[in-house]
Protein backbone atom coordinates (compact mmCIF):
# COMPACT_ATOMS: atom_id res chain seq x y z
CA UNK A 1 16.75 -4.62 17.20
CA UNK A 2 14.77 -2.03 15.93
CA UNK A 3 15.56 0.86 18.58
CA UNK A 4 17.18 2.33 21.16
CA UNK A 5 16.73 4.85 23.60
CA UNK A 6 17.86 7.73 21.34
CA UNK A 7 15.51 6.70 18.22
CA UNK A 8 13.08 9.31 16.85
CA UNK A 9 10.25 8.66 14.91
CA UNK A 10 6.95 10.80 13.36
CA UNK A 11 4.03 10.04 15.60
CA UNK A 12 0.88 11.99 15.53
CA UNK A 13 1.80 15.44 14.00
CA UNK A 14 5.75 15.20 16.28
CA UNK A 15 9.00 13.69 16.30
CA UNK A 16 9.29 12.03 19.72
CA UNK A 17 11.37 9.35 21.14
CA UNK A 18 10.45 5.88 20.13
CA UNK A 19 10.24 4.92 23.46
CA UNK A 20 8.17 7.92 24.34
CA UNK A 21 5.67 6.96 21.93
CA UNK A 22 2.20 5.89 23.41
CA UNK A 23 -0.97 4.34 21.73
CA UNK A 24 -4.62 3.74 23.00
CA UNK A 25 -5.22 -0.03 24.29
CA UNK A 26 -8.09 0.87 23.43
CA UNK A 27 -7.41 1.59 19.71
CA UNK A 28 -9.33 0.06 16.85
CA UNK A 29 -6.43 -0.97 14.77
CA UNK A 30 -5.38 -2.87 18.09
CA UNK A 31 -7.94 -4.83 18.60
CA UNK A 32 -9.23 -5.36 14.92
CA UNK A 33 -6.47 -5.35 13.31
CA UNK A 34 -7.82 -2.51 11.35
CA UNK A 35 -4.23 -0.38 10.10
CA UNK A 36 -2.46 0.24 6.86
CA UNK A 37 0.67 0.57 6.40
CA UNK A 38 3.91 0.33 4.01
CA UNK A 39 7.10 -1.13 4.05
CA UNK A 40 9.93 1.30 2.11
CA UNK A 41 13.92 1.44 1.45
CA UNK A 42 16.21 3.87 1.70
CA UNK A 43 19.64 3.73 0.07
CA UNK A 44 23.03 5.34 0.30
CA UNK A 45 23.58 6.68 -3.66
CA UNK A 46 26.47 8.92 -5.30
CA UNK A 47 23.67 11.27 -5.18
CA UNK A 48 23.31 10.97 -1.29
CA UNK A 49 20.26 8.77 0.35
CA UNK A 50 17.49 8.42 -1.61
CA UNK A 51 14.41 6.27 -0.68
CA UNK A 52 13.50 4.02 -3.63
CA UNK A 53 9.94 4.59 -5.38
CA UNK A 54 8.88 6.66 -2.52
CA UNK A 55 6.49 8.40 -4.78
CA UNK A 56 4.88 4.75 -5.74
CA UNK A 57 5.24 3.71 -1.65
CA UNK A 58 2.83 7.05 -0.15
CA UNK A 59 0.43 7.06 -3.10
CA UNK A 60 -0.58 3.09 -2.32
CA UNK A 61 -0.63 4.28 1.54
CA UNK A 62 -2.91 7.09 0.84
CA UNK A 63 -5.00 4.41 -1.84
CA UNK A 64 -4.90 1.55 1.18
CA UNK A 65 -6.57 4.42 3.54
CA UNK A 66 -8.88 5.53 0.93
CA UNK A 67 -10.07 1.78 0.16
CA UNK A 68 -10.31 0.85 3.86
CA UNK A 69 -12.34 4.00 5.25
CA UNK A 70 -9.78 5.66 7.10
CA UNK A 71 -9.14 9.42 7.75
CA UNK A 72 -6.19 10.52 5.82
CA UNK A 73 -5.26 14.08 4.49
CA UNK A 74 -1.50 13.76 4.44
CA UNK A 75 -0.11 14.66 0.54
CA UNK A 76 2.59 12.14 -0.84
CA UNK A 77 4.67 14.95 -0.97
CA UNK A 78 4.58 15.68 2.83
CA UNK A 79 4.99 12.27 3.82
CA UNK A 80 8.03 12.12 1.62
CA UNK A 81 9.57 15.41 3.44
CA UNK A 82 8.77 13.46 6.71
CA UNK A 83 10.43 10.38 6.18
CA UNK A 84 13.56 11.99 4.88
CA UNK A 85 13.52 14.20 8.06
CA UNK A 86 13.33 10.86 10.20
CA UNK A 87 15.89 9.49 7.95
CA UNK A 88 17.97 12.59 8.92
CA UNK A 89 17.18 12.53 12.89
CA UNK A 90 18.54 8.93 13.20
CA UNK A 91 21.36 9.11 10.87
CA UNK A 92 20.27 6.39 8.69
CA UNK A 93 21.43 5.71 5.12
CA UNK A 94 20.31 2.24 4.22
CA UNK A 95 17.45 1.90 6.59
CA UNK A 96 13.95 -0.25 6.24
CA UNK A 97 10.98 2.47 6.41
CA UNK A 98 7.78 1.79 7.87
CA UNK A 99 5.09 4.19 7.89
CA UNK A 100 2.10 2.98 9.95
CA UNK A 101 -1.52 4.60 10.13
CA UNK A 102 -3.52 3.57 13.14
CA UNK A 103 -7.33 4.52 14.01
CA UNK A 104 -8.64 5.90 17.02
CA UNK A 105 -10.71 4.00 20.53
CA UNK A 106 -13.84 2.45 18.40
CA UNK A 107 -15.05 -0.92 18.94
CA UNK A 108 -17.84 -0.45 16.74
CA UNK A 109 -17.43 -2.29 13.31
CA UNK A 110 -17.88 1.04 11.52
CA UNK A 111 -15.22 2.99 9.67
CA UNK A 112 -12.20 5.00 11.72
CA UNK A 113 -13.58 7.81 13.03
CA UNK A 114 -9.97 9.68 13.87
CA UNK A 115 -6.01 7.98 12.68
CA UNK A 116 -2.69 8.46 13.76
CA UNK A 117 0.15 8.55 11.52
CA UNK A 118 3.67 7.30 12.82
CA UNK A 119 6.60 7.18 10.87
CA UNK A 120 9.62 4.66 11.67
CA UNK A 121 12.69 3.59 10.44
CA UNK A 122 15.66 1.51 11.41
CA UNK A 123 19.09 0.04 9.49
CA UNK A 124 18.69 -2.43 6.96
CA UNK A 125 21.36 -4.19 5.35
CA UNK A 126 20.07 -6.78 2.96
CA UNK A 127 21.11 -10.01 3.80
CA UNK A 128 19.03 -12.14 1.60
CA UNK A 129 20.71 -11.51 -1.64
CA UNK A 130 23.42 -14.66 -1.02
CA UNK A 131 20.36 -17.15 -0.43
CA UNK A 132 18.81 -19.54 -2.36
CA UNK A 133 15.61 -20.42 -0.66
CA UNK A 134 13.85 -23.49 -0.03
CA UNK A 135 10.28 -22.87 -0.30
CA UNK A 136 6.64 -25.73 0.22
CA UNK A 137 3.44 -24.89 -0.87
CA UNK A 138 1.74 -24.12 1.83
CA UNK A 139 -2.01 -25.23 3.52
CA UNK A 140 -2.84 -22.22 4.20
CA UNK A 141 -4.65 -20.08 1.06
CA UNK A 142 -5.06 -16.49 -0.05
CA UNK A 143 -8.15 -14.72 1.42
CA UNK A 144 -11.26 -14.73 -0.85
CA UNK A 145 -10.33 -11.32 -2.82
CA UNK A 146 -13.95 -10.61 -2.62
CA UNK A 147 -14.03 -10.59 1.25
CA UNK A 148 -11.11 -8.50 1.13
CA UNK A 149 -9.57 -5.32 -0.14
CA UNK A 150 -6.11 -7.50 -0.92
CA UNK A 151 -4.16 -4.93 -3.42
CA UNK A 152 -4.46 -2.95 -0.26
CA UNK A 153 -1.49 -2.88 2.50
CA UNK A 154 -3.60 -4.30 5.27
CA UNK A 155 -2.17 -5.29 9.10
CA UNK A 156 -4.80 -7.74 9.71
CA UNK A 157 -3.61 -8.94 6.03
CA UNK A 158 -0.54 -10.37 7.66
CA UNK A 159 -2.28 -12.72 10.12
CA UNK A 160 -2.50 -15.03 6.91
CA UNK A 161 1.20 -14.27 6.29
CA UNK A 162 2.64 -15.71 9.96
CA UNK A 163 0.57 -18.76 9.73
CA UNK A 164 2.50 -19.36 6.18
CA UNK A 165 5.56 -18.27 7.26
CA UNK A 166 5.84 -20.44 10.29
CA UNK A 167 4.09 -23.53 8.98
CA UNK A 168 7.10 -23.60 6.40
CA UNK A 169 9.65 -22.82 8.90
CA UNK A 170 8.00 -25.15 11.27
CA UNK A 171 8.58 -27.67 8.67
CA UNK A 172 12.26 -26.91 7.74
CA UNK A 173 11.61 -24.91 5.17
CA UNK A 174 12.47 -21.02 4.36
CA UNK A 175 9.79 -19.87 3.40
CA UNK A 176 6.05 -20.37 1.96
CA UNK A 177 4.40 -20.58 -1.52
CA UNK A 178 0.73 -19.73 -0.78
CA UNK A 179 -2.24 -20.47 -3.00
CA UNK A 180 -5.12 -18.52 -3.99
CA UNK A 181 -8.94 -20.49 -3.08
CA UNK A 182 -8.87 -22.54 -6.34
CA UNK A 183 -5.51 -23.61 -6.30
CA UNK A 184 -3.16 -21.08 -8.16
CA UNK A 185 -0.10 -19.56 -7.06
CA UNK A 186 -0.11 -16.48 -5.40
CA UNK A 187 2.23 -15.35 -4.25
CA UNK A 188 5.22 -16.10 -0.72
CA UNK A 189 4.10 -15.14 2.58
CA UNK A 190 5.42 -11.37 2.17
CA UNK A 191 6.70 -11.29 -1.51
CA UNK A 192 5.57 -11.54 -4.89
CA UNK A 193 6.75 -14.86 -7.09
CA UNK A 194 8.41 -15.07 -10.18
CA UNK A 195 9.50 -18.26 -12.29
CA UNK A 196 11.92 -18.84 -15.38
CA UNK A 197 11.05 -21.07 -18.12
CA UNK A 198 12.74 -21.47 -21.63
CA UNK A 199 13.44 -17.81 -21.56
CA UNK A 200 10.46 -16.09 -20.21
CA UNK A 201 9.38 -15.36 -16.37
CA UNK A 202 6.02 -15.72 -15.55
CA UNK A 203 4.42 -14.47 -12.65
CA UNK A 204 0.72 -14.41 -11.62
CA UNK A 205 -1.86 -12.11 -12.29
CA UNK A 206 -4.09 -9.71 -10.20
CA UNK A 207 -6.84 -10.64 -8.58
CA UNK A 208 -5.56 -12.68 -5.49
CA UNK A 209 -2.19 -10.60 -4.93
CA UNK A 210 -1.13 -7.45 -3.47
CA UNK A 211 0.70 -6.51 -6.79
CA UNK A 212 3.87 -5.31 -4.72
CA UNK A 213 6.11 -2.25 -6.26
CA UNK A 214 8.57 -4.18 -6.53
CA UNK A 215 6.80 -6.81 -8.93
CA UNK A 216 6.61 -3.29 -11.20
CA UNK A 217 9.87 -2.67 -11.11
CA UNK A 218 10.76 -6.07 -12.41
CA UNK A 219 8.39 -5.79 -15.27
CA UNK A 220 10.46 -2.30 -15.73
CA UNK A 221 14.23 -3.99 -16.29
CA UNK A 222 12.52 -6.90 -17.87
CA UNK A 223 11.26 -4.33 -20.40
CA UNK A 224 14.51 -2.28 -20.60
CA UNK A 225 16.85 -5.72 -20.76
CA UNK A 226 14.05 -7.30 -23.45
CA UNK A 227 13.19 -10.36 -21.04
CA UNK A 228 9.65 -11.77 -21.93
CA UNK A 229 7.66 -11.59 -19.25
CA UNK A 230 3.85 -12.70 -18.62
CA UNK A 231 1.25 -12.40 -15.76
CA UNK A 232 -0.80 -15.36 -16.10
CA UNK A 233 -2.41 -18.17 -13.55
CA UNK A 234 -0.73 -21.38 -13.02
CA UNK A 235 -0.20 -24.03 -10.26
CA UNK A 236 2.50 -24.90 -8.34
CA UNK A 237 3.27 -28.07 -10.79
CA UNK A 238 4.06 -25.80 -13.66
CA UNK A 239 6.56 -23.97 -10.88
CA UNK A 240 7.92 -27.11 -9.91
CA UNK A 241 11.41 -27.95 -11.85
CA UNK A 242 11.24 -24.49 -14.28
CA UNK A 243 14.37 -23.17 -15.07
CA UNK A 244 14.99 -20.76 -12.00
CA UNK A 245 11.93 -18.86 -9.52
CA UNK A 246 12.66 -15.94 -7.44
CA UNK A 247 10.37 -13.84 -4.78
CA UNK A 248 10.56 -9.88 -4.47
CA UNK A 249 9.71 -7.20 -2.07
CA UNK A 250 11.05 -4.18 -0.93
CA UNK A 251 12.62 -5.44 2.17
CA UNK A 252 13.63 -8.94 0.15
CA UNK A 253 14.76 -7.63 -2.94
CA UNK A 254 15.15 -10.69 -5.72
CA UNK A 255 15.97 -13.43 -3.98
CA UNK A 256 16.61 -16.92 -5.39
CA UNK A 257 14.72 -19.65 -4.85
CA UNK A 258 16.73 -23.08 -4.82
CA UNK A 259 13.50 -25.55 -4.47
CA UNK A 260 9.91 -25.79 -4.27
CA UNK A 261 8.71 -29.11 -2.44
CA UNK A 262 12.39 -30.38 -2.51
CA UNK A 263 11.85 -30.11 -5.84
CA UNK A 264 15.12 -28.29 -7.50
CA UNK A 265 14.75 -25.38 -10.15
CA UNK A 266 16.88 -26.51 -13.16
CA UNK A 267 19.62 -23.94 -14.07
CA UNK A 268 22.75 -22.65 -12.22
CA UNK A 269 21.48 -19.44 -10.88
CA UNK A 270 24.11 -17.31 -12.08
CA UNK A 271 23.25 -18.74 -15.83
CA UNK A 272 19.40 -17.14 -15.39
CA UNK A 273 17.81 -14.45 -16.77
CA UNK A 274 16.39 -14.37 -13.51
CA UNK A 275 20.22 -13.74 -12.14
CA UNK A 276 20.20 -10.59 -14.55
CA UNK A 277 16.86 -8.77 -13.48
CA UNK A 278 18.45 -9.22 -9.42
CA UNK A 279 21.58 -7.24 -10.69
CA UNK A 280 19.88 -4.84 -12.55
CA UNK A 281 17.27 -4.56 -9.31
CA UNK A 282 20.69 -3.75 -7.28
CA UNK A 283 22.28 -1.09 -9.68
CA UNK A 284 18.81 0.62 -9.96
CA UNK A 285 17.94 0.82 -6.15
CA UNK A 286 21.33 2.73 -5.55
CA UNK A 287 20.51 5.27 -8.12
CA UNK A 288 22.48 3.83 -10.96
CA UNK A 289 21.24 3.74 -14.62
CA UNK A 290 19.70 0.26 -16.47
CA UNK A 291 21.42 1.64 -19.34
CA UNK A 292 24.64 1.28 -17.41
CA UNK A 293 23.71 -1.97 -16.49
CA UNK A 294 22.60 -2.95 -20.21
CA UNK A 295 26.32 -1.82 -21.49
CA UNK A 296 28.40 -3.92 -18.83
CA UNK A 297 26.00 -7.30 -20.45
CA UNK A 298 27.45 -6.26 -23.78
């Protein structure tokens, strides 16, 4: 699914095979989970490929090492030239990017003493765009923000993630709506939340959320289109029944939400502003304009 026997990636200072590739069991990032990493898209454009926000992508990597202890003297610049080079070796266009920073045999609770850098990436056609999602609140909460670095890209993070995920799957459900520790929403299992109410989007503040890139961006068109937006706290009831809701993420885009706790949002889809800031999302991530966009609403 993700590679084959001719796949290259970056792996500690080379581009190697994929299935070449060879970590310590004895690594600390193995066996405490203790790894940063980010998850990054790469388009096909009029102006060739072009990996979206790449800039904004390396410069939270580099931050997530900083914050976490780990040795890191890669540039954003160089990591950029990389993972347009890997880009190039597989022939990708529209390809999911994941660069990955792992730490050396330690099973000491200290910081990384010595970390690996691997670059991968593998074709990505986003499929999520046509759904309408039918999310529950979850059981599970947000870790305490003060036991955890959490606007940092963390693997052992994402423990808290698959026990979301899969408890709403598990359930029949598409996804999760996970709570922070005194009740608020947070944000999905892998995605930051947005809902639409009498003509503004709300979405929550920092402090329990990793405030994704792509939650930026959204704040950018919403800007640019004049859309009222507002970070604030609120529970699910407020989400339940507003006028539309929508996660984002890199790999997710804007996607639609249909229901929260069986609970349908309000408006046709198509009739949101919500509906607008996922088309303008689209046009921007393939290197068109929000100017252009603006003039085909006119």
């Amino acid at each position: 699914m993700y590679y084959d026997n001719n796949t290259v990636i970056y792996f500690n200072g080379n581009f190697v095979k994929a299935t070449e590739a060879r970590i310590d069991l004895y690594g600390q990032s193995l066996h405490y989970g203790y790894a940063v990493f980010e998850g990054i898209k790469s388009y096909k454009t009029e102006n060739g490929i072009q990996i979206f926000k790449v800039k904004e992508h390396y410069d939270r990597l580099r931050k997530s090492a900083q914050v976490m202890h780990m040795p890191f003297d890669y540039t954003t610049e160089q990591l950029t030239e990389l993972t347009y080079k890997v880009l190039e070796l597989n022939g990708l266009s529209d390809a999911y990017i994941r660069p990955l920073l792992i730490c050396s045999p330690n099973m000491g609770l200290s910081k990384g003493q010595k970390s690996y850098l691997t670059i991968e990436a593998w074709e990505w056609n986003n499929g999520y765009l046509a759904n309408k999602m039918r999310i529950k609140t979850s059981p599970y909460q947000r870790p305490n923000p003060r036991a955890f670095h959490v606007e940092a890209k963390v693997s052992g993070h994402y423990v808290n993630s698959i026990l979301a995920c899969q408890d709403a799957k598990d359930s029949g459900y598409d996804e999760a709506l996970v709570l922070d520790a005194k009740g608020y929403v947070a944000e999905s299992s892998g995605a930051n939340v947005f809902y639409e109410k009498e003509g503004v989007l709300y979405t929550p503040e920092k402090g329990s959320i990793l405030p994704g890139i792509t939650r930026a961006t959204v704040f950018e068109i919403c800007r640019e289109l004049g859309i009222p937006y507002k970070e604030k706290l609120f529970t699910p009831d407020e989400m339940r029944g507003a006028d539309a809701g929508f996660f984002c993420g890199t790999a997710a885009e804007i996607v639609a939400l249909e229901s929260l706790d069986d609970v349908p949002f309000a408006k046709n889809w198509e009739d949101t502003l919500s509906a607008k800031v996922q088309k303008a999302y689209r046009n921007l991530v393939v290197g068109k304009e929000l100017e252009e966009f603006k003039l085909q609403l006119k």
